[in-house]
N, C-alpha and C. Protein backbone atom coordinates (compact mmCIF):
# COMPACT_ATOMS: atom_id res chain seq x y z
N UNK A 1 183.47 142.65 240.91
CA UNK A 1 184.53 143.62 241.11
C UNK A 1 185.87 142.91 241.26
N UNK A 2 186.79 143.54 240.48
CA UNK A 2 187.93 142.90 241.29
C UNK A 2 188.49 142.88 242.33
N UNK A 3 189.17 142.28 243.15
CA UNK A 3 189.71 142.88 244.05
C UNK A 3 191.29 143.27 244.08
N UNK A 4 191.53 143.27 242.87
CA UNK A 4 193.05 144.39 242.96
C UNK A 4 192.66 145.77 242.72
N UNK A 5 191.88 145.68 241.55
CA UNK A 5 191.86 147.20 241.26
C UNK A 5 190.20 147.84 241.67
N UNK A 6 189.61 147.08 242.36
CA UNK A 6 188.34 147.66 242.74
C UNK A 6 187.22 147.82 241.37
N UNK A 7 187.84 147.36 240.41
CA UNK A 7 187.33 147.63 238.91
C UNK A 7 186.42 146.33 238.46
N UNK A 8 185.11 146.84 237.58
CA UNK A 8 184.81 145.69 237.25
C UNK A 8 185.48 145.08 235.96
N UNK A 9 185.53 143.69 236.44
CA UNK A 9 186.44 143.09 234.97
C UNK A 9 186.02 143.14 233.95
N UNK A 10 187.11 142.63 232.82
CA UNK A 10 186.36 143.24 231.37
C UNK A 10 185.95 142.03 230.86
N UNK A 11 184.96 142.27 229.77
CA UNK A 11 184.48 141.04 229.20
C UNK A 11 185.38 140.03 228.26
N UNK A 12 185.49 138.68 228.76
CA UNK A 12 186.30 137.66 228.32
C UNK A 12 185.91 137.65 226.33
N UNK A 13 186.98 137.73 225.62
CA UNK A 13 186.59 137.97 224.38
C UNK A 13 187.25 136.60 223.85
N UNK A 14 187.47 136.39 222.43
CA UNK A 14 188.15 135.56 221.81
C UNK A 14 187.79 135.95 220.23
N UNK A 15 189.45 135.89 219.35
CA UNK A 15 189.35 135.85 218.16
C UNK A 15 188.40 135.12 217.28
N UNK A 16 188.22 133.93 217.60
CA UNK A 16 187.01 133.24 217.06
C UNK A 16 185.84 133.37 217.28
N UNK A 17 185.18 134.30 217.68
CA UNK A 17 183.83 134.32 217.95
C UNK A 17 183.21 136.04 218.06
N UNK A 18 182.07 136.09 217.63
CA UNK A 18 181.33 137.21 217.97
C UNK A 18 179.78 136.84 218.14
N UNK A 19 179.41 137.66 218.90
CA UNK A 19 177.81 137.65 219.53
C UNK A 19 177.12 138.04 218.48
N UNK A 20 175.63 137.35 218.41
CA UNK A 20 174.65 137.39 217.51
C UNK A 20 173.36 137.21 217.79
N UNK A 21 172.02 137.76 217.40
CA UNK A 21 170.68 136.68 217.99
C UNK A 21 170.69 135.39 217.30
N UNK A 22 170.39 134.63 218.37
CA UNK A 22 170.10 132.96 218.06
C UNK A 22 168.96 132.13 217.41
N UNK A 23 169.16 131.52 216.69
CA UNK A 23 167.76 131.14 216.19
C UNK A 23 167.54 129.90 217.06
N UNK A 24 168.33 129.40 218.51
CA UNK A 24 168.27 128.53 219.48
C UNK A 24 167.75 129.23 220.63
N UNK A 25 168.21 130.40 220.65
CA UNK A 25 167.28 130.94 222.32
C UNK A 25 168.23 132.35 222.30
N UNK A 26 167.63 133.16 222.33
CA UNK A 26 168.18 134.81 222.57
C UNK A 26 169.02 135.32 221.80
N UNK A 27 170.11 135.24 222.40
CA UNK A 27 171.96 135.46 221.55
C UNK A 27 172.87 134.74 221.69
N UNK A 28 173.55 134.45 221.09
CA UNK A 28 174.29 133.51 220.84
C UNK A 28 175.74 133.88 220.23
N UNK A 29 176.60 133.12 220.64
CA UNK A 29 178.11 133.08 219.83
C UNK A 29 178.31 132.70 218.58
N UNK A 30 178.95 132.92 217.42
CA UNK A 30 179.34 132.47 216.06
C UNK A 30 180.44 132.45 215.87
N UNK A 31 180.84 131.97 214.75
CA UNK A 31 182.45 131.60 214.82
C UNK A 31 182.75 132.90 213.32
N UNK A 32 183.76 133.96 214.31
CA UNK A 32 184.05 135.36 213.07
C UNK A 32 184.78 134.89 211.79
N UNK A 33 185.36 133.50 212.09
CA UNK A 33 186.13 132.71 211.00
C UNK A 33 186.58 131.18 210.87
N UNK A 34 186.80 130.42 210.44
CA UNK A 34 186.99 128.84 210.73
C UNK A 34 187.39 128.51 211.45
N UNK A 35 187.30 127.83 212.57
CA UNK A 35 187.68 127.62 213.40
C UNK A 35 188.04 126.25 213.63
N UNK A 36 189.37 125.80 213.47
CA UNK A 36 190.08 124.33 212.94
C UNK A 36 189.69 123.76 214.76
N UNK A 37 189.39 121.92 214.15
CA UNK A 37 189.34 121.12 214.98
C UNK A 37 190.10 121.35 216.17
N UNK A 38 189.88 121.00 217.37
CA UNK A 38 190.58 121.09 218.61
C UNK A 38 191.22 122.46 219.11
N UNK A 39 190.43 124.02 218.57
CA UNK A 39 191.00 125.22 218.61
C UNK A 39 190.08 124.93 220.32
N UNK A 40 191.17 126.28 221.01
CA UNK A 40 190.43 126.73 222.25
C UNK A 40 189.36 127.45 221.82
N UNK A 41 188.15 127.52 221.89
CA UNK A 41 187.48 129.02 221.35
C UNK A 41 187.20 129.79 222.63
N UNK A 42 186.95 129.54 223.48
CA UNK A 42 186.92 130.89 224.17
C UNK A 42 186.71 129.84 226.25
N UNK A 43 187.13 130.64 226.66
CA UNK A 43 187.25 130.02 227.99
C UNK A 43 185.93 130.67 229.11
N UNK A 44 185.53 129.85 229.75
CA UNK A 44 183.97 129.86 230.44
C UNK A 44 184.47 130.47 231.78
N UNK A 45 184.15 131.61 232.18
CA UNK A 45 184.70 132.21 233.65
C UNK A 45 183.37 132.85 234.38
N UNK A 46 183.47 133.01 235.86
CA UNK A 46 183.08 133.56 236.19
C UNK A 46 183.14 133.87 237.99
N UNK A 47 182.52 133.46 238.77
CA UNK A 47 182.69 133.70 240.35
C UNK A 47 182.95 132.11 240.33
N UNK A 48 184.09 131.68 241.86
CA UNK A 48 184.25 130.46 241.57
C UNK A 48 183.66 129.93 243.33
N UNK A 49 182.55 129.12 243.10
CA UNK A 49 181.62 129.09 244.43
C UNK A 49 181.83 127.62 245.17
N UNK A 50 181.62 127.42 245.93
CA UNK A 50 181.42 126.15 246.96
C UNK A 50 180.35 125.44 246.24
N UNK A 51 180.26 124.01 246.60
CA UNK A 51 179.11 123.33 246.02
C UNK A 51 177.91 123.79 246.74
N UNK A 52 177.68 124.09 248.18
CA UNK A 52 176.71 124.76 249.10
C UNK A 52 176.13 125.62 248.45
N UNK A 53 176.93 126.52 248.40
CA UNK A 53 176.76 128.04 247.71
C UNK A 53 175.67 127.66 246.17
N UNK A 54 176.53 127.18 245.12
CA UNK A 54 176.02 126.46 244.43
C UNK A 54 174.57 125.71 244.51
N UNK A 55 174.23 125.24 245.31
CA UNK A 55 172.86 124.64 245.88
C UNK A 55 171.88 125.53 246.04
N UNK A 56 172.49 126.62 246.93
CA UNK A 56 171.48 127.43 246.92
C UNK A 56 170.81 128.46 246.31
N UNK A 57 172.10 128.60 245.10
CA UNK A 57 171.91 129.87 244.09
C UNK A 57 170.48 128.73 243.21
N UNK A 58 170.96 127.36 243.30
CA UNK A 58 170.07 126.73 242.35
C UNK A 58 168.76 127.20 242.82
N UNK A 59 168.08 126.86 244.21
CA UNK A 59 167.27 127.31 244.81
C UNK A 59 166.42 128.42 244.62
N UNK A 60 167.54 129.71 244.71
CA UNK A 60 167.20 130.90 243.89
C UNK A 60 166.27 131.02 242.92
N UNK A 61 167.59 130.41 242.05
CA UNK A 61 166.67 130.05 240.50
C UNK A 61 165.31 129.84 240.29
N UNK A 62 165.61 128.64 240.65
CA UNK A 62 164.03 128.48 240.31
C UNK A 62 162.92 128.78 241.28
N UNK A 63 163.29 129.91 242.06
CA UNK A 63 162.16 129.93 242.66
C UNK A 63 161.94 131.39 241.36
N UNK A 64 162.93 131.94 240.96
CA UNK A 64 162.50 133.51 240.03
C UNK A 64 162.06 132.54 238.95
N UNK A 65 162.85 131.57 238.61
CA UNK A 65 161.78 131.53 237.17
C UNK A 65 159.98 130.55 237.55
N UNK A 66 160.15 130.16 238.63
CA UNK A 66 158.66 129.76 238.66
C UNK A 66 157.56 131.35 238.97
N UNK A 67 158.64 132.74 239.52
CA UNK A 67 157.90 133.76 239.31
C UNK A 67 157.90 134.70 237.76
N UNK A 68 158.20 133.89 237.02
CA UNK A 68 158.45 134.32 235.45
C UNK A 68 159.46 135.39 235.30
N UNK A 69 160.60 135.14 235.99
CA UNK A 69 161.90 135.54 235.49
C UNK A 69 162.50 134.37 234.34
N UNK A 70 163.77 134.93 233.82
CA UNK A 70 165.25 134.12 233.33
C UNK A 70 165.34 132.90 234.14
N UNK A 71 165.41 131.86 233.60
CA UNK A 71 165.51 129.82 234.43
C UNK A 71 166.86 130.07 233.93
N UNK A 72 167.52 130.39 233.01
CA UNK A 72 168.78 130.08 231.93
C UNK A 72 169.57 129.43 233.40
N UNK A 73 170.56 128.58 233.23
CA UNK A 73 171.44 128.32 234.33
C UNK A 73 172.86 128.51 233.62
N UNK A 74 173.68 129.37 234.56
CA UNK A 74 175.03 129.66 234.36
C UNK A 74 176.03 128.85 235.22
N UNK A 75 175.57 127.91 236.17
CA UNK A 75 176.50 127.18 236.96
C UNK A 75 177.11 125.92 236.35
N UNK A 76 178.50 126.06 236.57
CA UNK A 76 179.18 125.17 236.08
C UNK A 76 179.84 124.24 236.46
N UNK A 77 180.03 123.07 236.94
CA UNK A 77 180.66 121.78 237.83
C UNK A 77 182.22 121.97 237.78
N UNK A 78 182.89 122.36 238.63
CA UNK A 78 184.64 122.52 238.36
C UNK A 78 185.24 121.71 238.74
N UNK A 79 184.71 120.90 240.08
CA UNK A 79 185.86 119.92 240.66
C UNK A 79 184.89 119.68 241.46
N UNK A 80 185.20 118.75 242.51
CA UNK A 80 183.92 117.94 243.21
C UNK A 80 183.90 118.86 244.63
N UNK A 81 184.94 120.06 244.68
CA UNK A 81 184.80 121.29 245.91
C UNK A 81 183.78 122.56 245.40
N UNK A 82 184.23 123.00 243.71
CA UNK A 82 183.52 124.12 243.45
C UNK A 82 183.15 124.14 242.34
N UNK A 83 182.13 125.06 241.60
CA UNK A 83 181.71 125.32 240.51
C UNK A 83 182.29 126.78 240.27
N UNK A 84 181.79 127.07 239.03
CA UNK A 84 181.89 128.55 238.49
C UNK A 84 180.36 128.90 238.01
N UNK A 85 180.58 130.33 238.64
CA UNK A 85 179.01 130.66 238.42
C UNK A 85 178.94 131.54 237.12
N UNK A 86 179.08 131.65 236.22
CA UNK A 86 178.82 131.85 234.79
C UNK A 86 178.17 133.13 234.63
N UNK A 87 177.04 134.17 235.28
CA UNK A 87 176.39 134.77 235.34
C UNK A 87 176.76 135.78 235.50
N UNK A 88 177.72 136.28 235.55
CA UNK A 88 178.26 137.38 235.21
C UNK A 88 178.06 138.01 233.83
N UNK A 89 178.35 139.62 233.92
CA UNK A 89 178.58 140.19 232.53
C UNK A 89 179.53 139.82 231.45
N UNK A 90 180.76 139.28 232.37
CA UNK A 90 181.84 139.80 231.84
C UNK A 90 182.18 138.03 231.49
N UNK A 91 181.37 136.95 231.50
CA UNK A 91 181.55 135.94 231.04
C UNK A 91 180.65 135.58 230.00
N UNK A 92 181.47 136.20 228.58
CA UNK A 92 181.26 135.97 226.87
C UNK A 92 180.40 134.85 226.92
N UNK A 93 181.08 133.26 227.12
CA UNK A 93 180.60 132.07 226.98
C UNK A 93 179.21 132.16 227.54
N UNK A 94 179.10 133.12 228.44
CA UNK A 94 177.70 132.35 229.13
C UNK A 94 176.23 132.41 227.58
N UNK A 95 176.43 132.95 226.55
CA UNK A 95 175.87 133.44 225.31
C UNK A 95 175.75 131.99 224.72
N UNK A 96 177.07 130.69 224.94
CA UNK A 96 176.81 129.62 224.39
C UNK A 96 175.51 129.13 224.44
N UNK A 97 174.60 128.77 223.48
CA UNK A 97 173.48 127.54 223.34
C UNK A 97 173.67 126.03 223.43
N UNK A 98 172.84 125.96 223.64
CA UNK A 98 173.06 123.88 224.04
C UNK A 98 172.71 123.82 222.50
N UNK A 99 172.97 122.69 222.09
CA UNK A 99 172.53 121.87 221.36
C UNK A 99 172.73 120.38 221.20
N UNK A 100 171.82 119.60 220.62
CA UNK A 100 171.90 118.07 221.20
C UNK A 100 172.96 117.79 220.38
N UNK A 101 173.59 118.10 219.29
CA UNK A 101 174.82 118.22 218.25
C UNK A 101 175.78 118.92 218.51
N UNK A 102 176.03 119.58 219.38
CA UNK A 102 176.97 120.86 219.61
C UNK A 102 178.14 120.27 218.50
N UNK A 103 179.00 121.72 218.23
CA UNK A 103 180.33 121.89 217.65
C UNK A 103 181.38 121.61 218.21
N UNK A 104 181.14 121.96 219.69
CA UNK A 104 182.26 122.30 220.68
C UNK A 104 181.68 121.25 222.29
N UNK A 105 182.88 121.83 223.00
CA UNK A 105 182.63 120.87 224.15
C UNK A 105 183.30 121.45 225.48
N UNK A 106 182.88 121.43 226.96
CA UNK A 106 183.52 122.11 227.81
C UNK A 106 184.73 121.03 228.04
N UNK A 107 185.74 121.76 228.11
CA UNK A 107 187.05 120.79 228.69
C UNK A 107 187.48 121.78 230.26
N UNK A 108 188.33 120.82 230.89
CA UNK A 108 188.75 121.91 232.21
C UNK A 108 189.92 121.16 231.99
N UNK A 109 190.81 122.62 231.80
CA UNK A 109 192.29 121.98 231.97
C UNK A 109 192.48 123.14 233.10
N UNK A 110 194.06 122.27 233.52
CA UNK A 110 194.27 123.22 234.71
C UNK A 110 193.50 124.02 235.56
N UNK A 111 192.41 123.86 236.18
CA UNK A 111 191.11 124.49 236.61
C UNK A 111 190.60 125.49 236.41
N UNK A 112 190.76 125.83 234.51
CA UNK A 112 190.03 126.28 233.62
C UNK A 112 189.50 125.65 232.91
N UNK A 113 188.19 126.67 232.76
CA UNK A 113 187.11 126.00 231.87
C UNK A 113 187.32 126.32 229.93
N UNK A 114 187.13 125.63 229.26
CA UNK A 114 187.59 125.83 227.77
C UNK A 114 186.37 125.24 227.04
N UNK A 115 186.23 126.21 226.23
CA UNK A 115 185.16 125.02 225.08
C UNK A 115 185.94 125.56 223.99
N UNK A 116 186.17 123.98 223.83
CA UNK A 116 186.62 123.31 222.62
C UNK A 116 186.06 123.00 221.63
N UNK A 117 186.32 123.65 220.38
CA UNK A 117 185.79 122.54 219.07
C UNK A 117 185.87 121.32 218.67
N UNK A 118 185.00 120.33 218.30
CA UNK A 118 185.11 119.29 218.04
C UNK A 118 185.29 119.16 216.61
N UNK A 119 184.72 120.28 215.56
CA UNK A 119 185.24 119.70 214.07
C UNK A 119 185.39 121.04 213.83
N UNK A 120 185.58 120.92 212.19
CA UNK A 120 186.06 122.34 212.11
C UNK A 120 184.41 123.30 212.25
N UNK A 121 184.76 124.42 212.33
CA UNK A 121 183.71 124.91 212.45
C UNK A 121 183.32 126.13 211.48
N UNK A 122 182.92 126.16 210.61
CA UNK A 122 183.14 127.78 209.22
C UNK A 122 182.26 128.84 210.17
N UNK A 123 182.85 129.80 209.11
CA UNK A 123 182.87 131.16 209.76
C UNK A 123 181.29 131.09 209.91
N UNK A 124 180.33 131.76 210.52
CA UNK A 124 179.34 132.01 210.46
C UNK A 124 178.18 131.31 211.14
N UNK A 125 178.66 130.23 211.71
CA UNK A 125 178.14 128.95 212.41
C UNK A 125 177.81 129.07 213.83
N UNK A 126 177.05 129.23 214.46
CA UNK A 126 176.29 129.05 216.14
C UNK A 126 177.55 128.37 216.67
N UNK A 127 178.45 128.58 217.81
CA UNK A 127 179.10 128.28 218.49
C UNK A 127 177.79 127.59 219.36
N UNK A 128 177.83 125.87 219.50
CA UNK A 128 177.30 125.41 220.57
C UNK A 128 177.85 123.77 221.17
N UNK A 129 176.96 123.58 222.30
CA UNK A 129 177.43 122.56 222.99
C UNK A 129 176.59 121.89 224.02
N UNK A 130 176.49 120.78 224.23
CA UNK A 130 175.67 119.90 225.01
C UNK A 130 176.21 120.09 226.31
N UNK A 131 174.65 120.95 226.86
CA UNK A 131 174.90 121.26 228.43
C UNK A 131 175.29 120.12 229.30
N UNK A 132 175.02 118.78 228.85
CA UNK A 132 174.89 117.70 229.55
C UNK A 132 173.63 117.74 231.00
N UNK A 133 172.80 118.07 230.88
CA UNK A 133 171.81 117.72 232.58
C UNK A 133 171.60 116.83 232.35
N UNK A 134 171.46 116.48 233.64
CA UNK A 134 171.06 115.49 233.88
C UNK A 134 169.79 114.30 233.97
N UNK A 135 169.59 113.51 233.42
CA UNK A 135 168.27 112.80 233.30
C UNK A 135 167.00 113.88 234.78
N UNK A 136 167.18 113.57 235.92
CA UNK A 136 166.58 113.47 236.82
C UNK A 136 165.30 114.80 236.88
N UNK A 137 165.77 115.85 236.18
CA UNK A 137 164.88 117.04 235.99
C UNK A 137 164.73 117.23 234.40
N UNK A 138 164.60 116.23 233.64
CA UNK A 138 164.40 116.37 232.34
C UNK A 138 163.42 117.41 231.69
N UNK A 139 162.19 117.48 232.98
CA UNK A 139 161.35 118.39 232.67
C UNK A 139 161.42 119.87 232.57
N UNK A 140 161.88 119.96 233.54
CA UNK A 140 162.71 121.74 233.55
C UNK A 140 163.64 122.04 232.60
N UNK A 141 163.96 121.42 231.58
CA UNK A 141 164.89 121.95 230.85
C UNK A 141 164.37 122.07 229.40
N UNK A 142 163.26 122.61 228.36
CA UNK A 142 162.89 122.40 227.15
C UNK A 142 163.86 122.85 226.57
N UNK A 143 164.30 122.09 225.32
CA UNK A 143 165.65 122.23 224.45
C UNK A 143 164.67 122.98 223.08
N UNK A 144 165.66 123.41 222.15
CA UNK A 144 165.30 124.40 221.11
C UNK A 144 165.86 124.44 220.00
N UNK A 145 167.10 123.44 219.96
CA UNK A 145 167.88 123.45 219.58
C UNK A 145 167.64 123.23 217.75
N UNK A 146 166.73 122.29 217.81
CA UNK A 146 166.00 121.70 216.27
C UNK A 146 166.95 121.07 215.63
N UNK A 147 167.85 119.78 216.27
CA UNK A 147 168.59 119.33 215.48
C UNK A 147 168.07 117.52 215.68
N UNK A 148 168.33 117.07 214.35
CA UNK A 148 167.51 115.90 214.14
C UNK A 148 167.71 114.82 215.10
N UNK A 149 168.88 115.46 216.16
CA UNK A 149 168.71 114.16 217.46
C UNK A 149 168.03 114.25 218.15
N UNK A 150 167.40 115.50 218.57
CA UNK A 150 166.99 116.60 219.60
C UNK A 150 165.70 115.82 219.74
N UNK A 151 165.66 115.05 221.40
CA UNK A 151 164.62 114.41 222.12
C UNK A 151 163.22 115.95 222.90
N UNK A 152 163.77 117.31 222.79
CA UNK A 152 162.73 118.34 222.99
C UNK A 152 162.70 118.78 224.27
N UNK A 153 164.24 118.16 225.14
CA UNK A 153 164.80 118.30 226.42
C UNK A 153 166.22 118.25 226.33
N UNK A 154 166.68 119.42 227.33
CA UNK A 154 168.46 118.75 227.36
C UNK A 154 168.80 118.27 228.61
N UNK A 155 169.21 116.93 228.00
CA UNK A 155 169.82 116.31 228.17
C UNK A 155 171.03 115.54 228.08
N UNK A 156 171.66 115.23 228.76
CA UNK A 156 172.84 114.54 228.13
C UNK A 156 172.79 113.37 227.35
N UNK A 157 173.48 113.47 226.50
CA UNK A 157 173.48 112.53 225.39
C UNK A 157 172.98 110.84 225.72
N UNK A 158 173.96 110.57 226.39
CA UNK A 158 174.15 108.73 227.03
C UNK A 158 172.71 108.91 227.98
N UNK A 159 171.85 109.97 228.20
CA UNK A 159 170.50 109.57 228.99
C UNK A 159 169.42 110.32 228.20
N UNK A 160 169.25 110.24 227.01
CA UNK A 160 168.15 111.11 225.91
C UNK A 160 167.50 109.94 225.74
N UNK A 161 167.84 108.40 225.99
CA UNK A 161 167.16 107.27 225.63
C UNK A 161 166.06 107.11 226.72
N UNK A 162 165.85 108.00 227.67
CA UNK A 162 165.18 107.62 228.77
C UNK A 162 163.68 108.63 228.56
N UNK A 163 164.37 109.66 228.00
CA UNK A 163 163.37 110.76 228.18
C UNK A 163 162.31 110.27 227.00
N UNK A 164 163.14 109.53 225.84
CA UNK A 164 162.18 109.27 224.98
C UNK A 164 161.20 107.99 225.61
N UNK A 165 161.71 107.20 226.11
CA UNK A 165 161.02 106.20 226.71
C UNK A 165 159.89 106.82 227.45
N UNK A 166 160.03 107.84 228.53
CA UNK A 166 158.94 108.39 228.66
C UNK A 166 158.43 109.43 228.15
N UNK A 167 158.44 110.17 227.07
CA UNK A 167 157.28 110.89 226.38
C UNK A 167 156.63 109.31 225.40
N UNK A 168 157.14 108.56 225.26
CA UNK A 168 156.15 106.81 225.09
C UNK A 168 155.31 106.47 225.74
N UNK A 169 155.81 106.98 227.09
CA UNK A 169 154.73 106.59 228.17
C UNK A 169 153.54 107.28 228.40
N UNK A 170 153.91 108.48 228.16
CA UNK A 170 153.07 109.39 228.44
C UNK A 170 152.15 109.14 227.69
N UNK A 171 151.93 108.87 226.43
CA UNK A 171 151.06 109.01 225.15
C UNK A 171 149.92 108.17 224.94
């Protein structure tokens, strides 16, 4: 709700993009037209929480998806005081897919969140981006993405060398 007008806010849109089903996981963003290198495409909003707060929504989480709810995670790292919790309706981006290739990339300027394109992007193309998690729960996260880097977890890029080391181990 807001709190000026008691209203709920409206959904964050952007010229470059419209919603679609994903052939990465549910629905997903596309680009409605080319979308030149270094464009803003659409900015990541939502409730802006304490890291505490944050902790415990994680908590939440996974306790619904170990009861076979939604795992998806909408929390977002903002500054080393707060995150943004993504999970809202009215935050478009939260539709982004990971991928171990993404197009785009989260930037925070001015303590907004932005995903950015990294190349150009043609009309018709999966708006996506590397969630970055972190090595340490590699397991909780199965990736979907099907792109020829794609270790079958997301992960962040600079630690995908680890996960492969252990599905080696495992075998």
């Amino acid at each position: 709700m807001s709190k000026k007008t008691g209203s709920k806010p409206r959904a964050v849109s952007s010229e470059w993009v419209r919603r679609g089903r994903s052939k990465i996981h549910g629905g997903g963003l596309y680009a409605r037209k080319l979308i030149p290198a270094g464009t803003r495409v659409i900015e990541y909003v939502g409730e802006r929480i304490t890291k505490a707060e944050a902790a415990r929504r994680e908590e939440y989480r996974l306790a619904q998806r170990g009861a076979g709810h939604d795992g998806c995670v909408y929390v977002f790292e903002l500054n080393r005081r707060h995150d943004i919790d993504g999970a809202v309706s009215w935050n478009t981006a939260r539709l982004i897919n990971h991928s171990c290739e993404g197009n785009c990339e989260p930037e925070i300027i001015r303590g907004r969140i932005w995903i950015i394109a990294l190349c150009d992007i043609p009309a018709g193309d999966e708006i996506t981006y590397d969630y970055g998690f972190d090595f340490s729960e590699w397991q909780k996260h199965p990736c979907r993405c099907g792109s020829r880097k794609c270790v079958g977890y997301i992960v962040i890029r600079g630690q995908r060398w680890r996960v492969r080391k252990a599905l080696r181990t495992k075998r």
